[in-house]
PDB file of N, CA and C in Angstrom:
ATOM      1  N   UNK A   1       3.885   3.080  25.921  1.00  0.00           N
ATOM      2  CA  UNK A   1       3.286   2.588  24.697  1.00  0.00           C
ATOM      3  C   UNK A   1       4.167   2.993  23.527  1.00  0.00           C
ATOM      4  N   UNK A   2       4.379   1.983  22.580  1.00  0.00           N
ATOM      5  CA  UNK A   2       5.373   2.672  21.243  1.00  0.00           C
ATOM      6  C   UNK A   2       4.893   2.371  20.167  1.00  0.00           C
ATOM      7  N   UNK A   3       4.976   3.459  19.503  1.00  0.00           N
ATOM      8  CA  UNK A   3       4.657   4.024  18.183  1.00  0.00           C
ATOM      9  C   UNK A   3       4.745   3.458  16.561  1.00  0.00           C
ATOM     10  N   UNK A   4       5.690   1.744  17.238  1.00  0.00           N
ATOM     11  CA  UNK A   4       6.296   1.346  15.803  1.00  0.00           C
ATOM     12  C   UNK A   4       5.403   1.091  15.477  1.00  0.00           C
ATOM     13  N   UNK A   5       5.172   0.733  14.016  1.00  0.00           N
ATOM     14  CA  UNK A   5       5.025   0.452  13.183  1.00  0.00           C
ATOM     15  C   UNK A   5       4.771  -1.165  12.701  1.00  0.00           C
ATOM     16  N   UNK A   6       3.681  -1.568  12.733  1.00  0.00           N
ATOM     17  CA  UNK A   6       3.900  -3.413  12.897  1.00  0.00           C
ATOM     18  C   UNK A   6       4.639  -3.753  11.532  1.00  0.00           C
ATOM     19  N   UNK A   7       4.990  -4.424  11.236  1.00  0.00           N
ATOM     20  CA  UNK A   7       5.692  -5.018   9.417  1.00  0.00           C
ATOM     21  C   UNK A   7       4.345  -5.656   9.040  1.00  0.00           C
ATOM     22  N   UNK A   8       4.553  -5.152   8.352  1.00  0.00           N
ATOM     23  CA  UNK A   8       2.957  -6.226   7.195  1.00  0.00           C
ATOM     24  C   UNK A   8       3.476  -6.508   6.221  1.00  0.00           C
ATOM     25  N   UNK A   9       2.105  -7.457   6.149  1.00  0.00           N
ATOM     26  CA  UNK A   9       2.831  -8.841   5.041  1.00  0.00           C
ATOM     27  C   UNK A   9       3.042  -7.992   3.609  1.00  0.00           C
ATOM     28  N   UNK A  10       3.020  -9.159   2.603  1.00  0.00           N
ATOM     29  CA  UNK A  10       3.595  -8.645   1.680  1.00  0.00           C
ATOM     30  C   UNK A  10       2.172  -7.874   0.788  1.00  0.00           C
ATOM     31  N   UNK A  11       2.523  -7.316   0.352  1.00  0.00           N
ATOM     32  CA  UNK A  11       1.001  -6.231  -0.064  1.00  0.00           C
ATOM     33  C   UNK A  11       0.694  -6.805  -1.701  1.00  0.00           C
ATOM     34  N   UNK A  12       1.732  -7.401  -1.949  1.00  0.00           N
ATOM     35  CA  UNK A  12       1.315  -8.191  -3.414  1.00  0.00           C
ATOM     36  C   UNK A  12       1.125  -9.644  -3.822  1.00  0.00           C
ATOM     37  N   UNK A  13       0.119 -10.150  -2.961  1.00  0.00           N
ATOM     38  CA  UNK A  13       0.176 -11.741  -2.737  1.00  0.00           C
ATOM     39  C   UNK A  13      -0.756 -11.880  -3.712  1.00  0.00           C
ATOM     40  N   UNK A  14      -1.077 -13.289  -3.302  1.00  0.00           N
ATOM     41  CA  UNK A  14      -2.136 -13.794  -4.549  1.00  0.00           C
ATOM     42  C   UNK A  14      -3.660 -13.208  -4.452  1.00  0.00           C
ATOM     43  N   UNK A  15      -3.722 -13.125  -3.445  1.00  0.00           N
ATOM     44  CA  UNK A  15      -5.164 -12.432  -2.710  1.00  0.00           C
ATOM     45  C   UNK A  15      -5.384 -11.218  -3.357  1.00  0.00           C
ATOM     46  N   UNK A  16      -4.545 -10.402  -3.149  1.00  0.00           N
ATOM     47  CA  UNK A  16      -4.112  -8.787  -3.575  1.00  0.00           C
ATOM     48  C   UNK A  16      -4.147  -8.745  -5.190  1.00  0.00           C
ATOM     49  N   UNK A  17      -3.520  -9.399  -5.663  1.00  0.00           N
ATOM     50  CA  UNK A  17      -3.409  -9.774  -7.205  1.00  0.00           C
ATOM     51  C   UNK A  17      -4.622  -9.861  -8.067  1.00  0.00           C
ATOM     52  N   UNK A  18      -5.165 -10.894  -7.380  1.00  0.00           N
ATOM     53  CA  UNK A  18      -6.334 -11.265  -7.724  1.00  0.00           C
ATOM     54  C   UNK A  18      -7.857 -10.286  -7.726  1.00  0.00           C
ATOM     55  N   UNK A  19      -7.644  -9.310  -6.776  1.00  0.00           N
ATOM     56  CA  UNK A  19      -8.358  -8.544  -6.752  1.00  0.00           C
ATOM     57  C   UNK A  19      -8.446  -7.249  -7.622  1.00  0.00           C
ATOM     58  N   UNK A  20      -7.011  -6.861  -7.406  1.00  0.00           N
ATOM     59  CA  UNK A  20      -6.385  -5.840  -8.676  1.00  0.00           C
ATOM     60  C   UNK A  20      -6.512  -6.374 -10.410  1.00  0.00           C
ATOM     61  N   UNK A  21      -6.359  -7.375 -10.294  1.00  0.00           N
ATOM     62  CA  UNK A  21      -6.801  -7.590 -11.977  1.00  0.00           C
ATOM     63  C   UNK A  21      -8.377  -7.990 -12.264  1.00  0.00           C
ATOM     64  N   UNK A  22      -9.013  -8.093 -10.845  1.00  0.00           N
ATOM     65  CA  UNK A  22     -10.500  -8.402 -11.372  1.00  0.00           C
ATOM     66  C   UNK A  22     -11.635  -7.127 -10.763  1.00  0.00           C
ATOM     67  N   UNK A  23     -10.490  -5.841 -10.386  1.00  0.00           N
ATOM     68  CA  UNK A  23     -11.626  -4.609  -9.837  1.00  0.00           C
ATOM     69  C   UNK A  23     -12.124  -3.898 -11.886  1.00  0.00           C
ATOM     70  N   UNK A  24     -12.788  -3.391 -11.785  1.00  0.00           N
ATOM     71  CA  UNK A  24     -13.526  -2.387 -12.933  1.00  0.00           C
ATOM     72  C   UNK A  24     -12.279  -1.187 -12.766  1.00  0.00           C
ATOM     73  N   UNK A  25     -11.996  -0.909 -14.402  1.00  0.00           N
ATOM     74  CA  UNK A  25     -11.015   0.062 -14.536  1.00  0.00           C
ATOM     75  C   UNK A  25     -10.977   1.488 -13.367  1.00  0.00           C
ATOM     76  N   UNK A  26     -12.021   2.039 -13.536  1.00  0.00           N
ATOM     77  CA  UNK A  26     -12.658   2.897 -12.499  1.00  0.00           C
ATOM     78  C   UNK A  26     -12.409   2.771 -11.246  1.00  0.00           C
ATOM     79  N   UNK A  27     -12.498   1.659 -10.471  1.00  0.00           N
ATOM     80  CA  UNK A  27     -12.177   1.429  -9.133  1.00  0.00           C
ATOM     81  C   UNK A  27     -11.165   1.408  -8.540  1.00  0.00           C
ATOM     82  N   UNK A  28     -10.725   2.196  -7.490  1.00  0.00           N
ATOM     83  CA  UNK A  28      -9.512   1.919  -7.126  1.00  0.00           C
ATOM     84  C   UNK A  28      -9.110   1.197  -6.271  1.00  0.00           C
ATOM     85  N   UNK A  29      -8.078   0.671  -5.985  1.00  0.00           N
ATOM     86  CA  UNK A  29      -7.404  -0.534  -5.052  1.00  0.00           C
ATOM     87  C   UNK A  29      -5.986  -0.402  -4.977  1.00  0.00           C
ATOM     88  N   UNK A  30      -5.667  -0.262  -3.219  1.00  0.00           N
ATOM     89  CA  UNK A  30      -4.641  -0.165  -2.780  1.00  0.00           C
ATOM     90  C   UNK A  30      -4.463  -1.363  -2.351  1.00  0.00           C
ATOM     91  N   UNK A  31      -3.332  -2.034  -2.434  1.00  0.00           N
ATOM     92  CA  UNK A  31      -2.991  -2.995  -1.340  1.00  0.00           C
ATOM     93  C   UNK A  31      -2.122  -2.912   0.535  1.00  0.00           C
ATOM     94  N   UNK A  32      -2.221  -1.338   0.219  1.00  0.00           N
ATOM     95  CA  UNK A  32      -1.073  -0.411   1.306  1.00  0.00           C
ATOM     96  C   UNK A  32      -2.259   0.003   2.336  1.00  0.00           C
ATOM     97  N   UNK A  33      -3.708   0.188   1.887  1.00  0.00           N
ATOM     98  CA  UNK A  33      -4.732   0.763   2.174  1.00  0.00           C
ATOM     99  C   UNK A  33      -4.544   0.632   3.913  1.00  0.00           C
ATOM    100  N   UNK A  34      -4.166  -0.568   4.336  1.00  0.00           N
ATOM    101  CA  UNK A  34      -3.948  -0.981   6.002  1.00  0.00           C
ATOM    102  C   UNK A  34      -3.058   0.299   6.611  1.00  0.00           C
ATOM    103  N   UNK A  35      -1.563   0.305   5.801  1.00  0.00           N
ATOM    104  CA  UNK A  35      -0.677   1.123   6.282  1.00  0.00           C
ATOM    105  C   UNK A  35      -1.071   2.216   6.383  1.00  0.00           C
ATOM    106  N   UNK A  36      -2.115   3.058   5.612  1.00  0.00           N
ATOM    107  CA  UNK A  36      -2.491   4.082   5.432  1.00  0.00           C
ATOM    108  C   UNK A  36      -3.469   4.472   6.219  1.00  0.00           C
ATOM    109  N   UNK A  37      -4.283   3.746   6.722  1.00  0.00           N
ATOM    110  CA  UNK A  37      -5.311   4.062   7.607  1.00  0.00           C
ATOM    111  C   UNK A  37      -4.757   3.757   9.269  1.00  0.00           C
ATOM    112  N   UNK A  38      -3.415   2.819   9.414  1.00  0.00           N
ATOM    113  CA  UNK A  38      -2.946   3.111  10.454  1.00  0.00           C
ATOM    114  C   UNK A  38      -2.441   4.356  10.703  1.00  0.00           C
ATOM    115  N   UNK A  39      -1.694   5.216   9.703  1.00  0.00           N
ATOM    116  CA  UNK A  39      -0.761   6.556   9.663  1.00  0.00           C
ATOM    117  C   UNK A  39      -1.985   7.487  10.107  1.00  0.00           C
ATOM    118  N   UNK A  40      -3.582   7.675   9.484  1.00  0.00           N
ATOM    119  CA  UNK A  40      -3.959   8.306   9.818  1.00  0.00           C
ATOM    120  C   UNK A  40      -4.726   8.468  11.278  1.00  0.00           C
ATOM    121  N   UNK A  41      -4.978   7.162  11.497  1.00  0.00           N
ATOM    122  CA  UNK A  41      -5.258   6.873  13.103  1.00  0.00           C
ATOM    123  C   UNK A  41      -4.350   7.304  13.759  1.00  0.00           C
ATOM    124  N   UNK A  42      -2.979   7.334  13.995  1.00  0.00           N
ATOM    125  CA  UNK A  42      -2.084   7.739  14.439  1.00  0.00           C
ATOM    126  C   UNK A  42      -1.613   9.179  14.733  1.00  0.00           C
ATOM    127  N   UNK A  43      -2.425   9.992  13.048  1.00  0.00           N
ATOM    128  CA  UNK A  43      -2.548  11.276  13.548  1.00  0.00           C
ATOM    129  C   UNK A  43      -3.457  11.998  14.286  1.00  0.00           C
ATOM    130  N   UNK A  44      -4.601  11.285  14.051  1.00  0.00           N
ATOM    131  CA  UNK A  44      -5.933  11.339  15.064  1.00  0.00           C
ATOM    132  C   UNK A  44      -5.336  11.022  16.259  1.00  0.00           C
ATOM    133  N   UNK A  45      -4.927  10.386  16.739  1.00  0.00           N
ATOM    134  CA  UNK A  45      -4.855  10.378  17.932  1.00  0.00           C
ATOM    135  C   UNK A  45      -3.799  10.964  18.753  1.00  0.00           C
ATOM    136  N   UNK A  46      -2.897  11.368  17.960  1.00  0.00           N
ATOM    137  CA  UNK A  46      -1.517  12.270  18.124  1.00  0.00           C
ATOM    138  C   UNK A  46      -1.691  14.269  17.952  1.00  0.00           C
ATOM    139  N   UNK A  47      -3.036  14.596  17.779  1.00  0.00           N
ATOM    140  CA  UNK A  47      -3.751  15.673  17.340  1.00  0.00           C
ATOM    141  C   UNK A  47      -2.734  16.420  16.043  1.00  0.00           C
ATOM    142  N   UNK A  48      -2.400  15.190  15.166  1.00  0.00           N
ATOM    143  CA  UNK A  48      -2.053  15.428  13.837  1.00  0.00           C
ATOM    144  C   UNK A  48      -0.482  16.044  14.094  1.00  0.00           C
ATOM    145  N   UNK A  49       0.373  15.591  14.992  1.00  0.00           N
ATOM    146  CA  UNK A  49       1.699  15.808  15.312  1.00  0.00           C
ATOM    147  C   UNK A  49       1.646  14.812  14.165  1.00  0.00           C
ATOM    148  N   UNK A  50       2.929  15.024  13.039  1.00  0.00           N
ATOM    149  CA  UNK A  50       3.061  14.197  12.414  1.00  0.00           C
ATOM    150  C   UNK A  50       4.761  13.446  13.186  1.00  0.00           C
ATOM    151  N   UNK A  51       5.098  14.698  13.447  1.00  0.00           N
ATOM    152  CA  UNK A  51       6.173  13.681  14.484  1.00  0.00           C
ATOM    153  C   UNK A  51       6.394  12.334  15.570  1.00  0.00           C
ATOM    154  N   UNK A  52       5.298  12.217  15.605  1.00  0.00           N
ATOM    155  CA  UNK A  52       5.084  11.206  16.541  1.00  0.00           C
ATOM    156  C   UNK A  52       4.450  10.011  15.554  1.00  0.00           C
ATOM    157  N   UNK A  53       4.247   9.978  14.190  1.00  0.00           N
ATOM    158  CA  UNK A  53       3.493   8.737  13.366  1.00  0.00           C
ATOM    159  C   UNK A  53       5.269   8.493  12.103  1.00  0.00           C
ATOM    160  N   UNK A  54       6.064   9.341  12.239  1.00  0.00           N
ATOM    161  CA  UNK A  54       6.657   8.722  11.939  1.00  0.00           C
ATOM    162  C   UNK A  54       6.700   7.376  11.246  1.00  0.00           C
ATOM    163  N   UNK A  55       7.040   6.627  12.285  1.00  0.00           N
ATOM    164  CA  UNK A  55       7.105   5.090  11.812  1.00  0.00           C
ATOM    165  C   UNK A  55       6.100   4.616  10.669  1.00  0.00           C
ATOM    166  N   UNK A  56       4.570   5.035  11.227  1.00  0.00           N
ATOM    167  CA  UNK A  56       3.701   4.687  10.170  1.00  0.00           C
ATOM    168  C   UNK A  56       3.746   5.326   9.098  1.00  0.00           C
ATOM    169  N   UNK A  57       4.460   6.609   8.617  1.00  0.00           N
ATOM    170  CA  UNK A  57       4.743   6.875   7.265  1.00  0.00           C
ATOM    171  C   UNK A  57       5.718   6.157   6.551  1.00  0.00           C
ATOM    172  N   UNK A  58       6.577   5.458   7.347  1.00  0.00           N
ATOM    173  CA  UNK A  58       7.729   5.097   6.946  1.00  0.00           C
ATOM    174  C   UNK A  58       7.484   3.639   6.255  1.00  0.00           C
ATOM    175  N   UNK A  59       6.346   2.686   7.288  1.00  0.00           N
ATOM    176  CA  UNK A  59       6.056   1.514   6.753  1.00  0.00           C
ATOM    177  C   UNK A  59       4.683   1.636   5.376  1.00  0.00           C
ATOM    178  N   UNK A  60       3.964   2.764   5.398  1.00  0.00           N
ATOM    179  CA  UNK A  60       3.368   2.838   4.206  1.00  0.00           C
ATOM    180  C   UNK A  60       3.807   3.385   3.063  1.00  0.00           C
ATOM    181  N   UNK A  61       5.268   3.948   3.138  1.00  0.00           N
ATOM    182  CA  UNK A  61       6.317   4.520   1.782  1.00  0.00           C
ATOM    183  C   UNK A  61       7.095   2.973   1.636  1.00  0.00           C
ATOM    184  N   UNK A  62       7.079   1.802   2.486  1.00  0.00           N
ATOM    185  CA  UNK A  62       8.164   1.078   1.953  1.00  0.00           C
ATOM    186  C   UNK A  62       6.675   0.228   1.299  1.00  0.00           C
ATOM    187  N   UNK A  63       5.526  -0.159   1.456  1.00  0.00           N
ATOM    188  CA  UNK A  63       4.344  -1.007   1.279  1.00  0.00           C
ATOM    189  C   UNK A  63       4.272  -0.224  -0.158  1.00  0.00           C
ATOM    190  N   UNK A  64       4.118   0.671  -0.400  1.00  0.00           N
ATOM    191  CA  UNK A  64       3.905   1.315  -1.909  1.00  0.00           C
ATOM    192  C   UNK A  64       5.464   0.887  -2.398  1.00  0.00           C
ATOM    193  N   UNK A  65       6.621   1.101  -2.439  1.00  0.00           N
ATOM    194  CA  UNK A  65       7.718   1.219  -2.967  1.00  0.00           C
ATOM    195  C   UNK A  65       7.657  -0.580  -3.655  1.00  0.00           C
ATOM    196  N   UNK A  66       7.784  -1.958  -2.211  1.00  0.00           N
ATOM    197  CA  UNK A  66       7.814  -2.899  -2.784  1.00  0.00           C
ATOM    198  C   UNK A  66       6.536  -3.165  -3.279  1.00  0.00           C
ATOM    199  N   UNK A  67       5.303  -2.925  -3.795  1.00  0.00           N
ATOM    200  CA  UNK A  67       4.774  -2.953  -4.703  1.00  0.00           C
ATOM    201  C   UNK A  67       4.300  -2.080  -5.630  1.00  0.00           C
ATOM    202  N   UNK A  68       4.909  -1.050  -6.266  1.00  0.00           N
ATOM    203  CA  UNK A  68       5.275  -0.809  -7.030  1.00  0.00           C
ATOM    204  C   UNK A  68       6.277  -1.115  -8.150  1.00  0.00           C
ATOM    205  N   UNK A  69       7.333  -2.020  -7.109  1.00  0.00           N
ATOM    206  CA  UNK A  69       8.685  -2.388  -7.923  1.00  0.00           C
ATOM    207  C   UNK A  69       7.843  -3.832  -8.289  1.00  0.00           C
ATOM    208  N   UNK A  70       7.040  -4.548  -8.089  1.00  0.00           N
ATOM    209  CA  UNK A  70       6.616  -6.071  -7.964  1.00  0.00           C
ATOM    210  C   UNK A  70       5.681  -5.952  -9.384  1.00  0.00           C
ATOM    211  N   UNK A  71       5.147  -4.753  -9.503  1.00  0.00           N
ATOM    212  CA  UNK A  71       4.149  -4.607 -10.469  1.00  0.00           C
ATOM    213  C   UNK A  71       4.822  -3.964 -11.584  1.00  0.00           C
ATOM    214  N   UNK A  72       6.184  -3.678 -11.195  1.00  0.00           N
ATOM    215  CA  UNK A  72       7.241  -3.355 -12.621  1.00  0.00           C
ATOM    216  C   UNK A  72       7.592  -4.760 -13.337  1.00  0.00           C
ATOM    217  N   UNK A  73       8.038  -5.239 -11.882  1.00  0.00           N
ATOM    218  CA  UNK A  73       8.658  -7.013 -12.325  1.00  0.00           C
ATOM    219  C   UNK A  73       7.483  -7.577 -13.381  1.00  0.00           C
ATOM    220  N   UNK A  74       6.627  -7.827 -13.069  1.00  0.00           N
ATOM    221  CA  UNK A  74       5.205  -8.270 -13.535  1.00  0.00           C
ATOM    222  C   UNK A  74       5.201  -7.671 -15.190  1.00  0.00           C
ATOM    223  N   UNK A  75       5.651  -6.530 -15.433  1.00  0.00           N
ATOM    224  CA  UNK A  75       5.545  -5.776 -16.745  1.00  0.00           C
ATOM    225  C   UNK A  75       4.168  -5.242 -16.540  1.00  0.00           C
ATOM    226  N   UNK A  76       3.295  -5.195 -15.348  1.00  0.00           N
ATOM    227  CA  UNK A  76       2.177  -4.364 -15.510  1.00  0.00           C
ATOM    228  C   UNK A  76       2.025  -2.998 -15.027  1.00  0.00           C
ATOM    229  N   UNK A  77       1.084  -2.431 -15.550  1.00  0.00           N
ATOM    230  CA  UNK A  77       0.939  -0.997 -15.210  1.00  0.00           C
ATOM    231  C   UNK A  77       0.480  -0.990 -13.690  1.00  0.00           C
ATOM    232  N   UNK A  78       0.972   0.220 -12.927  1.00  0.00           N
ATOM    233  CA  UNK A  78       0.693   0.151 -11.797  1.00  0.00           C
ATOM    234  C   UNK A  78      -1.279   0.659 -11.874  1.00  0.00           C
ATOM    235  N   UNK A  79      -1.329   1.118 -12.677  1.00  0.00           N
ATOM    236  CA  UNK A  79      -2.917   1.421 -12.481  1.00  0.00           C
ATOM    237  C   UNK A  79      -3.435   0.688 -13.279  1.00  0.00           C
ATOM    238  N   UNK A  80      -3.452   0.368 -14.501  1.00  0.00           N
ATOM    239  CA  UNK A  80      -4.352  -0.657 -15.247  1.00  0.00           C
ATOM    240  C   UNK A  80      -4.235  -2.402 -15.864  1.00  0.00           C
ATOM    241  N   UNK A  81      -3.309  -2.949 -14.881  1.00  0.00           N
ATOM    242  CA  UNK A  81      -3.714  -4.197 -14.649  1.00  0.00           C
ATOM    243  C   UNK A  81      -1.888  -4.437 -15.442  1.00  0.00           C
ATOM    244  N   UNK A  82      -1.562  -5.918 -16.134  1.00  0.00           N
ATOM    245  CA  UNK A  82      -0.889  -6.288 -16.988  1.00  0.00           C
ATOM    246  C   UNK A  82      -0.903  -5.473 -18.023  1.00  0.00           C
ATOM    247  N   UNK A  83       0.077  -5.472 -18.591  1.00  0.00           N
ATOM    248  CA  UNK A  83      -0.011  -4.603 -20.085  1.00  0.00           C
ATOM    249  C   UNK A  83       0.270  -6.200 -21.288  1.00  0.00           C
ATOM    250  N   UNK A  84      -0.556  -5.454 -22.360  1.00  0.00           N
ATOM    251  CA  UNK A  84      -0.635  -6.878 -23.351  1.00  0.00           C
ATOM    252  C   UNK A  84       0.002  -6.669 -24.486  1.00  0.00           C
ATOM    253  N   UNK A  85       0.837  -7.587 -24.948  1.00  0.00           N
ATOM    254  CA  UNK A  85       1.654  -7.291 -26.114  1.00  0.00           C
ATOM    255  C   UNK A  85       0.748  -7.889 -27.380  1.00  0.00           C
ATOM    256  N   UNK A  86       1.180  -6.928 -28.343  1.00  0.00           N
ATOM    257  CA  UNK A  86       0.321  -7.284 -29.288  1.00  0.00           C
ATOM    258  C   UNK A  86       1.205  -8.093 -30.444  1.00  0.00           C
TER     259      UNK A  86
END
């Protein structure tokens, strides 16, 4: 059985978007949230060897990285939506 890491889609689609600019300031929303709950299944079931989840840290640091950089492109804040010029 192996350990990779599946590729997931892109974490900043229209779906994702759409949700992030219409949650309540307060609420939080990941779009990585998948990658992240695979990494921790992985340690659950690995009795928290983090050596062996590897991969799944690796694909939920690149899922934050390209959207983070997507929500630079955008000119919006990564936590509170678009930023508005006055």
């Amino acid at each position: 059985m192996s350990s990779q890491a599946e590729p997931s889609e892109d974490p900043w689609n229209k779906d994702t978007k759409r949700k992030f600019q219409n949650k309540s300031k307060s609420e939080f929303f990941d779009p990585c949230q998948e990658a992240a709950a695979k990494s921790i299944r992985c340690l659950n079931r690995n009795g928290g060897d983090r050596q062996m989840c590897t991969d799944y840290f690796e694909a939920y640091r690149a899922c934050k990285k390209e959207w983070t950089n997507k929500r630079k492109r955008e000119g919006g804040s990564i936590f509170f939506g678009p930023s508005k010029s006055t």
